[in-house]
Each structure stands twice: as structure tokens, then as C-alpha cells.
PDB file of N, CA and C in Angstrom:
ATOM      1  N   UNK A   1      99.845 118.285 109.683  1.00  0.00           N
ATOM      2  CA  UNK A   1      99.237 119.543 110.070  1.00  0.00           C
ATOM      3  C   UNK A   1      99.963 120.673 109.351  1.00  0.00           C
ATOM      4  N   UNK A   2      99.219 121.922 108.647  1.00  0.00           N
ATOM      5  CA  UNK A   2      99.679 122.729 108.675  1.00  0.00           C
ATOM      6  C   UNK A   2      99.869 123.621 109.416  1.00  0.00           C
ATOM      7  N   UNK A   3     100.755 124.669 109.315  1.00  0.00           N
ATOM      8  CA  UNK A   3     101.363 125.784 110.108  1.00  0.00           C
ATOM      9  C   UNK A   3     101.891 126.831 109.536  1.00  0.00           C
ATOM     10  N   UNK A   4     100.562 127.735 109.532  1.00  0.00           N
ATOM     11  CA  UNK A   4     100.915 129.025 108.647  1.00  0.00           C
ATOM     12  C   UNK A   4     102.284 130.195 109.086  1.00  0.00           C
ATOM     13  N   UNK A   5     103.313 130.607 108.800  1.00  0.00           N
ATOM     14  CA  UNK A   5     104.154 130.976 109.628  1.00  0.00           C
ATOM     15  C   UNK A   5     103.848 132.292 110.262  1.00  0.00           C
ATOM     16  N   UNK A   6     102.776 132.625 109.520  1.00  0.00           N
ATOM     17  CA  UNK A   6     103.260 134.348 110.281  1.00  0.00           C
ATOM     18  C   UNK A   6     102.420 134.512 111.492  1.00  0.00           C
ATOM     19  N   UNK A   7     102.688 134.470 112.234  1.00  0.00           N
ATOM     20  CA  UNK A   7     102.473 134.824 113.632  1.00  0.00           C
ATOM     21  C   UNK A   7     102.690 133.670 114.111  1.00  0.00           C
ATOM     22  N   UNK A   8     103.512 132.511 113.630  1.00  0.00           N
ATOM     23  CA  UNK A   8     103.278 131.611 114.638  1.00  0.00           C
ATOM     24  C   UNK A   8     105.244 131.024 115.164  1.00  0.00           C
ATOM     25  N   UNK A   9     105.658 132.070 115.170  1.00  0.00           N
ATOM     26  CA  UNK A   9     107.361 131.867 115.612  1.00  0.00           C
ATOM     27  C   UNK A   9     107.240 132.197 116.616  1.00  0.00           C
ATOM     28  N   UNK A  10     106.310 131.821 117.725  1.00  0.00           N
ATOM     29  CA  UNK A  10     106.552 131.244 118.856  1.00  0.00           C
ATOM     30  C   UNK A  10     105.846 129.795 119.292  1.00  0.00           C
ATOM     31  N   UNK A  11     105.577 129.593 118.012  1.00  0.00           N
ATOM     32  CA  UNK A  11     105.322 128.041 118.299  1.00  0.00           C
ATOM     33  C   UNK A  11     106.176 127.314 117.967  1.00  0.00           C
ATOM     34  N   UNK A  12     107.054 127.772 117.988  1.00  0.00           N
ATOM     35  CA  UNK A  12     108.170 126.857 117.242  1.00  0.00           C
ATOM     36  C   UNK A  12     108.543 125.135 118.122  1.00  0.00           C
ATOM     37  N   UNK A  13     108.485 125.572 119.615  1.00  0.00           N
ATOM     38  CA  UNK A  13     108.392 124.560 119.849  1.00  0.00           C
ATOM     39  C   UNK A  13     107.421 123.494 119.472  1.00  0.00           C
ATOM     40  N   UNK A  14     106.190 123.785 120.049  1.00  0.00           N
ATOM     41  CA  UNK A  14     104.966 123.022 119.448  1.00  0.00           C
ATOM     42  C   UNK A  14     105.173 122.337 118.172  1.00  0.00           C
ATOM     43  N   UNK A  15     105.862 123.455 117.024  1.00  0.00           N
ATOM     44  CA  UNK A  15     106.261 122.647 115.768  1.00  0.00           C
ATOM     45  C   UNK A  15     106.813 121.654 115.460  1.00  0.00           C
ATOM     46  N   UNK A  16     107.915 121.509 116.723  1.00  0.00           N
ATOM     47  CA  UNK A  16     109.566 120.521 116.701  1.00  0.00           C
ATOM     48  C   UNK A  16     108.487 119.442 117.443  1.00  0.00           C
ATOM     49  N   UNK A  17     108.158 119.520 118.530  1.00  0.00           N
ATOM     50  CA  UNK A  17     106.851 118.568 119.404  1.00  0.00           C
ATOM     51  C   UNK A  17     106.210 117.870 118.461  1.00  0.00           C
ATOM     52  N   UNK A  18     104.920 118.553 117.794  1.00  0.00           N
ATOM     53  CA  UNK A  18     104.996 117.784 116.647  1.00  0.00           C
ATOM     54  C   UNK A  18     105.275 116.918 115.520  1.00  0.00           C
ATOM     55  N   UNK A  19     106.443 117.850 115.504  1.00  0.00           N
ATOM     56  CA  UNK A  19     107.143 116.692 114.277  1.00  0.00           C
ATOM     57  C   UNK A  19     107.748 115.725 115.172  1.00  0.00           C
ATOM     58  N   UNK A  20     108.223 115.427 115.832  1.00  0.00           N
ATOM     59  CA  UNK A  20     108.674 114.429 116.778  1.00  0.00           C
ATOM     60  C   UNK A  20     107.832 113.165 116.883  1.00  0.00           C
ATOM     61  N   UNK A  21     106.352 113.567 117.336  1.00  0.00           N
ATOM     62  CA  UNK A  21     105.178 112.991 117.579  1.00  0.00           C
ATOM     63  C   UNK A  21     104.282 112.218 116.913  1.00  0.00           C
ATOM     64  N   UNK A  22     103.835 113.511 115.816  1.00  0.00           N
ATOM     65  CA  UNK A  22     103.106 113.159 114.695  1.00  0.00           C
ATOM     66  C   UNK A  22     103.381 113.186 113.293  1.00  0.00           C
ATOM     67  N   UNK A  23     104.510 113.403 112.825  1.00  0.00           N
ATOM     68  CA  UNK A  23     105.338 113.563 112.005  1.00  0.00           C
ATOM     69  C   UNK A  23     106.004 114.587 111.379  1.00  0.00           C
ATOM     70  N   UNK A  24     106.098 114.831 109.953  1.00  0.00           N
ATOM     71  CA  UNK A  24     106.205 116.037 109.052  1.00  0.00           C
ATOM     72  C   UNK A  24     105.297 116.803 109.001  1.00  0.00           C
ATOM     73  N   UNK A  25     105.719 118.190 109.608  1.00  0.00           N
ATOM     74  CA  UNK A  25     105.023 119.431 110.195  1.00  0.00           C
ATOM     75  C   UNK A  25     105.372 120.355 108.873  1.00  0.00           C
ATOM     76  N   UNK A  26     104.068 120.865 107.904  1.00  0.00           N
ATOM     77  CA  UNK A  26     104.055 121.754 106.593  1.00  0.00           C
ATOM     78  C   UNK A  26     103.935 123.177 107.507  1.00  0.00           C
ATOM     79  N   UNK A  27     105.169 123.924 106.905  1.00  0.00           N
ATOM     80  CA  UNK A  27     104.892 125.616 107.080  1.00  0.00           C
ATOM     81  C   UNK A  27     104.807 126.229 106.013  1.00  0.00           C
ATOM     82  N   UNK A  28     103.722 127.095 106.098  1.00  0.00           N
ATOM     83  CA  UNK A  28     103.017 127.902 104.910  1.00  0.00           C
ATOM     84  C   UNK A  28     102.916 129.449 105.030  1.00  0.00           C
ATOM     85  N   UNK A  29     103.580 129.754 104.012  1.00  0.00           N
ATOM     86  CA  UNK A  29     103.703 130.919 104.122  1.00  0.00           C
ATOM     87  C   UNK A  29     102.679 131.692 102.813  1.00  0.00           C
ATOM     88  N   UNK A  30     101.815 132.758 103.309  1.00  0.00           N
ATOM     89  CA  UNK A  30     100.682 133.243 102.374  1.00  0.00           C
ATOM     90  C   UNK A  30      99.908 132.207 101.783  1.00  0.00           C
ATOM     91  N   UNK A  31      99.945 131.294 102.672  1.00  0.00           N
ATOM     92  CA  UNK A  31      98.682 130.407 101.870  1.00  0.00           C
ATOM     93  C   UNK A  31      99.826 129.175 100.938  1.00  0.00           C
ATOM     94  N   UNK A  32     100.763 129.866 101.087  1.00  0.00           N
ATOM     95  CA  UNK A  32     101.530 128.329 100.146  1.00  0.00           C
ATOM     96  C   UNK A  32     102.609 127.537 101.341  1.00  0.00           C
ATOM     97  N   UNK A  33     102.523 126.377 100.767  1.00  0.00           N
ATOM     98  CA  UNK A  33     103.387 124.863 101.584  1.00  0.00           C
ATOM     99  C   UNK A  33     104.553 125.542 101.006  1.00  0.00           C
ATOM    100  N   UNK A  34     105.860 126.081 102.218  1.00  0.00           N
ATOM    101  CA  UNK A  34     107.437 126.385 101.869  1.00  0.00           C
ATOM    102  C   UNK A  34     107.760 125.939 102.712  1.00  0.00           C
ATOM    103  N   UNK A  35     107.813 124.981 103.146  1.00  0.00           N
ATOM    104  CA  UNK A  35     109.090 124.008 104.575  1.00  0.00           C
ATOM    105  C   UNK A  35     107.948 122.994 104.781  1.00  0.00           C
ATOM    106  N   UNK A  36     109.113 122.401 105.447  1.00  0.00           N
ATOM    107  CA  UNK A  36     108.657 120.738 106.146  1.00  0.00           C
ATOM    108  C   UNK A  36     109.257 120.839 107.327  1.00  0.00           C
ATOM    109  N   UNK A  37     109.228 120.914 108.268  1.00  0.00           N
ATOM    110  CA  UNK A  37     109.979 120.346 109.693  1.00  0.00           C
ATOM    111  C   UNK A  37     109.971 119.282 110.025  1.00  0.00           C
ATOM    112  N   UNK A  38     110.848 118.383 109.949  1.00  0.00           N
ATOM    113  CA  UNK A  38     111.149 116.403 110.281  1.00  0.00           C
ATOM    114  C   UNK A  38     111.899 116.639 111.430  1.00  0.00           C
ATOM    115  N   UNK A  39     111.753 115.056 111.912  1.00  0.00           N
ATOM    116  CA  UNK A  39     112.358 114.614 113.118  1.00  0.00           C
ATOM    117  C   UNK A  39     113.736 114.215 112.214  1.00  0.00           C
ATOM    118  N   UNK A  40     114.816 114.374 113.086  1.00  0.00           N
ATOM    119  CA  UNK A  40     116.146 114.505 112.587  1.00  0.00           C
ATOM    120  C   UNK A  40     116.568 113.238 112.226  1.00  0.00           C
ATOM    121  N   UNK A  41     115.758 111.732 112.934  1.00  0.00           N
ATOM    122  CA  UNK A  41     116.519 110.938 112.133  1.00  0.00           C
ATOM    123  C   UNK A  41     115.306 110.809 110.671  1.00  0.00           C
ATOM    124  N   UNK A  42     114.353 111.118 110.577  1.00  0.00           N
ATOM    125  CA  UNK A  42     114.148 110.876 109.448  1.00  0.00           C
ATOM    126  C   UNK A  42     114.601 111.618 108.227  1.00  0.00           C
ATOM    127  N   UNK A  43     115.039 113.030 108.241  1.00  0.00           N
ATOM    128  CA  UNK A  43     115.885 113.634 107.756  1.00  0.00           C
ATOM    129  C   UNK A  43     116.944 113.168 107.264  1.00  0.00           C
ATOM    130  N   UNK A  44     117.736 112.240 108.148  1.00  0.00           N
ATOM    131  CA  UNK A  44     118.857 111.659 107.764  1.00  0.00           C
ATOM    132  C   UNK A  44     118.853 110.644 107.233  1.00  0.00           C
ATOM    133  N   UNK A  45     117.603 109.939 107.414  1.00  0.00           N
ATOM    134  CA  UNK A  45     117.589 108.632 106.526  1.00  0.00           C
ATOM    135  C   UNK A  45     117.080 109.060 104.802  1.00  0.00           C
ATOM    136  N   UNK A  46     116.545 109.856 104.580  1.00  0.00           N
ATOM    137  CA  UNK A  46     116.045 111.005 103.463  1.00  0.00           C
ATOM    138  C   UNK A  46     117.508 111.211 102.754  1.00  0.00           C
ATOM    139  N   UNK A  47     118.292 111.933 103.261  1.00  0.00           N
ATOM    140  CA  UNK A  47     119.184 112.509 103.495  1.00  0.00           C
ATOM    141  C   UNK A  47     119.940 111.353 102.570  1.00  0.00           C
ATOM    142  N   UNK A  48     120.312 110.191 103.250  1.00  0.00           N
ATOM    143  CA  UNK A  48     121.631 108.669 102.907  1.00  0.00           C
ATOM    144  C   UNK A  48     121.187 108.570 101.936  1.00  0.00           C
ATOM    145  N   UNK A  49     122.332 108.793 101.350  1.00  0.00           N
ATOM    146  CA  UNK A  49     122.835 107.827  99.999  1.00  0.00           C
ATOM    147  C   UNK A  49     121.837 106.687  99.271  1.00  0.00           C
ATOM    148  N   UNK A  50     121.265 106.394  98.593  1.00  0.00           N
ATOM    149  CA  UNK A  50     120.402 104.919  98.537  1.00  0.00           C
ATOM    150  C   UNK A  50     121.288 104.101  97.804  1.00  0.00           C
ATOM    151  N   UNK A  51     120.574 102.813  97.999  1.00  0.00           N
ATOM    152  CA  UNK A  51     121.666 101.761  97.447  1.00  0.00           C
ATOM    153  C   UNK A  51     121.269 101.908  95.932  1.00  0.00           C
ATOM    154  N   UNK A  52     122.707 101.676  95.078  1.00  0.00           N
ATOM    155  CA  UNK A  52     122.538 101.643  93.694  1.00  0.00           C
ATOM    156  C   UNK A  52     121.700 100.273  93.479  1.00  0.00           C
ATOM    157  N   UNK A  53     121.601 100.864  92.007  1.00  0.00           N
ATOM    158  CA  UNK A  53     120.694  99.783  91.437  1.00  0.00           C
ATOM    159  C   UNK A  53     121.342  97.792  91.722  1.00  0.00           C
ATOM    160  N   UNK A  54     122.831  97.738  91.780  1.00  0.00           N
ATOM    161  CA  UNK A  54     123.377  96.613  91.949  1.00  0.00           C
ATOM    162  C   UNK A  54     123.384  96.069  93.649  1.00  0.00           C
ATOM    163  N   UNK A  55     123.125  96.856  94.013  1.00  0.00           N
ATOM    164  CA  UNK A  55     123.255  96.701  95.247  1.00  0.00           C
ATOM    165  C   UNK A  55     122.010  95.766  95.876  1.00  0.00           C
ATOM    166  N   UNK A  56     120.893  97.028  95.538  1.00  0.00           N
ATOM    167  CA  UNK A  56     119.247  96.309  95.363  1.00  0.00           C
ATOM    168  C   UNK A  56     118.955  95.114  94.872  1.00  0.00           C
ATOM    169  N   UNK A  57     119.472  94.763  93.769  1.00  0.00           N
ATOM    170  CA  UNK A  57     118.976  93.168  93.291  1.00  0.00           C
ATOM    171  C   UNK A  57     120.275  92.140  93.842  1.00  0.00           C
ATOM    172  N   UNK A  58     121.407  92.692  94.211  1.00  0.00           N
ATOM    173  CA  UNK A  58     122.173  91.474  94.964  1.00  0.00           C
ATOM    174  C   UNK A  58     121.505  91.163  96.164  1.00  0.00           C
ATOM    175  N   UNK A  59     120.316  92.173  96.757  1.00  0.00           N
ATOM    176  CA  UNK A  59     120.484  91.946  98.129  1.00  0.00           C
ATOM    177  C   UNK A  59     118.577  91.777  97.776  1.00  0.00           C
ATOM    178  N   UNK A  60     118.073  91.630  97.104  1.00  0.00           N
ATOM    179  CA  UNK A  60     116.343  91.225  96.474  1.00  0.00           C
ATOM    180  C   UNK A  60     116.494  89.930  97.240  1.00  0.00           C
ATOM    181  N   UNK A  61     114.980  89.765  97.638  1.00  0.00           N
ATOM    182  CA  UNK A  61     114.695  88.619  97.931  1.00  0.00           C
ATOM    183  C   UNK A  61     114.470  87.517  96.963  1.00  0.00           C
ATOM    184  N   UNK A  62     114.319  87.634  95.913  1.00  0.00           N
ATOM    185  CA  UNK A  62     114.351  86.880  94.331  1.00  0.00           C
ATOM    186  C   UNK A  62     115.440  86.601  94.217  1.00  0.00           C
ATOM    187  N   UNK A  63     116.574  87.267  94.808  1.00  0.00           N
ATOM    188  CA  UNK A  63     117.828  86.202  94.157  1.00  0.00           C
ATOM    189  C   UNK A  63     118.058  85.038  93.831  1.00  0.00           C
ATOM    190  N   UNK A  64     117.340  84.104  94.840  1.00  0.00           N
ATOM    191  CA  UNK A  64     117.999  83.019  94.636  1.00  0.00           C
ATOM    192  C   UNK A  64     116.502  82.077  94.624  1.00  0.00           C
ATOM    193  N   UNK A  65     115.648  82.936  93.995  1.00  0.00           N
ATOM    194  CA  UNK A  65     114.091  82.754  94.497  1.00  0.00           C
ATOM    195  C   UNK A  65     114.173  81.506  93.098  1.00  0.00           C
ATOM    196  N   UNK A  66     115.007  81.085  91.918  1.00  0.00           N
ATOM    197  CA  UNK A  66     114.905  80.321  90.933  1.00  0.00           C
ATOM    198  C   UNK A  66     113.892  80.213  89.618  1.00  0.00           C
ATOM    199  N   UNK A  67     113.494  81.828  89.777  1.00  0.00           N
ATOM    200  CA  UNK A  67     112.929  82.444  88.528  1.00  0.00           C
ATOM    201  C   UNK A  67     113.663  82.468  87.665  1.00  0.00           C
ATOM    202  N   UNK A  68     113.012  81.974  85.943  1.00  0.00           N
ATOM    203  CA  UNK A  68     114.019  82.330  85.003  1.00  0.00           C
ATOM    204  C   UNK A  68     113.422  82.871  84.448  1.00  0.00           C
ATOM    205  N   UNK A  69     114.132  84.350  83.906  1.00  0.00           N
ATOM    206  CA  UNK A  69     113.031  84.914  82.423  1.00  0.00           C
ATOM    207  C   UNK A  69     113.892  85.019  81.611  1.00  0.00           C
ATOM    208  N   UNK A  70     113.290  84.724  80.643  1.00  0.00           N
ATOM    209  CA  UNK A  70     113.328  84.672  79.221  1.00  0.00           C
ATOM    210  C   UNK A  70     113.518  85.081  78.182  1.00  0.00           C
ATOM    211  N   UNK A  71     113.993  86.008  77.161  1.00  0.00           N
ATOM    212  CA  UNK A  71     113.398  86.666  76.594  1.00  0.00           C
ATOM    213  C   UNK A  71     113.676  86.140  75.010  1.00  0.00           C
ATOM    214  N   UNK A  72     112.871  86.675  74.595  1.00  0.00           N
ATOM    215  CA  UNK A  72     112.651  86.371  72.915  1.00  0.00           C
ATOM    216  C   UNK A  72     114.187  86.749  71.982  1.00  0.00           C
ATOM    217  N   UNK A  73     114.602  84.978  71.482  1.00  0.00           N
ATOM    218  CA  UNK A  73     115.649  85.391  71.001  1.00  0.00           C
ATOM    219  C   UNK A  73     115.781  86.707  69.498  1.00  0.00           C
ATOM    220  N   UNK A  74     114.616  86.527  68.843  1.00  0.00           N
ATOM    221  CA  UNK A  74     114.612  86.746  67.665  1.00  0.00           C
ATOM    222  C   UNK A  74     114.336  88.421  67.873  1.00  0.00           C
ATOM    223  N   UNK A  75     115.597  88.372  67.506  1.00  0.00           N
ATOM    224  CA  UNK A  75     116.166  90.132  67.536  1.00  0.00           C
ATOM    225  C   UNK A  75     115.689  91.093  65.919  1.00  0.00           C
ATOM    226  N   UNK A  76     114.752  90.325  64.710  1.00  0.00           N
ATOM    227  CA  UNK A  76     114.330  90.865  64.015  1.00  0.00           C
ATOM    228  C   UNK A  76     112.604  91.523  64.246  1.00  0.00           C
ATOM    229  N   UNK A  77     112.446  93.135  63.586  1.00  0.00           N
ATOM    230  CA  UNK A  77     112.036  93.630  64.075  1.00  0.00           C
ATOM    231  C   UNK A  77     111.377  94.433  62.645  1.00  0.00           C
ATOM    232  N   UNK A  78     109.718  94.361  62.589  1.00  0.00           N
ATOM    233  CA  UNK A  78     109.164  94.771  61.386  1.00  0.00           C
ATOM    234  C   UNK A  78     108.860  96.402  62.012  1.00  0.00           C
ATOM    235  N   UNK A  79     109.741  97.050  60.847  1.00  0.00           N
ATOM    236  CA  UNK A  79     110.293  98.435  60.797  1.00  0.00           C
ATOM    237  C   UNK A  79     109.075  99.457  59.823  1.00  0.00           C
ATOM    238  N   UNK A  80     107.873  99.770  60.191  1.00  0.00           N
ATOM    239  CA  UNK A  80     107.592 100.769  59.049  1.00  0.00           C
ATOM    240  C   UNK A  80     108.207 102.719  58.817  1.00  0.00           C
ATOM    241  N   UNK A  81     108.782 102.721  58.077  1.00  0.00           N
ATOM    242  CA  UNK A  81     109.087 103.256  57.166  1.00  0.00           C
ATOM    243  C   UNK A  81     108.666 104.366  56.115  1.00  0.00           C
TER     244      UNK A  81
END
């Protein structure tokens, strides 16, 4: 839902209600999207750190899934010039 701000800072609750409820609440100011209001843990999960790239494929369900790829040994490469 949007939520145009000007006149509406006394809905503020309703806003936080919302986002609680039904999710990420857009406030718009003159016609343009400038804020989001989230529920605080999704904020914080937004927020954390993500796992690096090593982290992600140690912990992939393919690890140990016994896929092999391949790739083409032949490292020569027709160059135009």
C-alpha cells in the first residue's frame, strides 16, 4: 500500500500496523515512493551480513550432489585481429 505523507502523520500508527501485518508500507511524498516502513525483524534480516560467496557453495545442496563439470581443456583461442 501506498501512503502519501502529507497529511497523513497521524497515521503513523496504522502505518507500523500495517507493516507488521501486511508488509512493506511505501511513503510518498508529492507523488514520489521516498521510504519504506518494515517490520523490524525484516529490516534486520535485510540489514545481516550475507554469506560470502564460499560460504554459499560449502553449504549448496550440490555439494556432494556428484556432479562433475568439465571444462574444455584446449586453452587455444582463434583471435581476429
Amino acid at each position: 500500500m501506498n501512503w502519501p505523507l502529507q497529511g497523513q502523520q497521524d497515521c503513523l500508527n496504522q502505518v507500523v500496523e500495517e507493516a507488521l501485518c501486511e508488509g512493506p508500507q511505501v511513503i510518498t511524498a508529492n507523488g514520489e515512493e521516498t521510504a519504506v516502513v518494515v517490520y523490524i525483524k525484516e529490516y534486520r534480516r535485510l540489514k545481516s551480513p550475507s554469506d560470502t560467496l564460499a560460504d554459499f557453495l560449502m553449504h549448496s545442496p550440490l555439494r556432494r550432489s556428484g556432479i562433475r563439470i568439465e571444462r574444455d581443456q584446449n586453452l587455444e583461442r582463434d583471435v581476429d585481429l
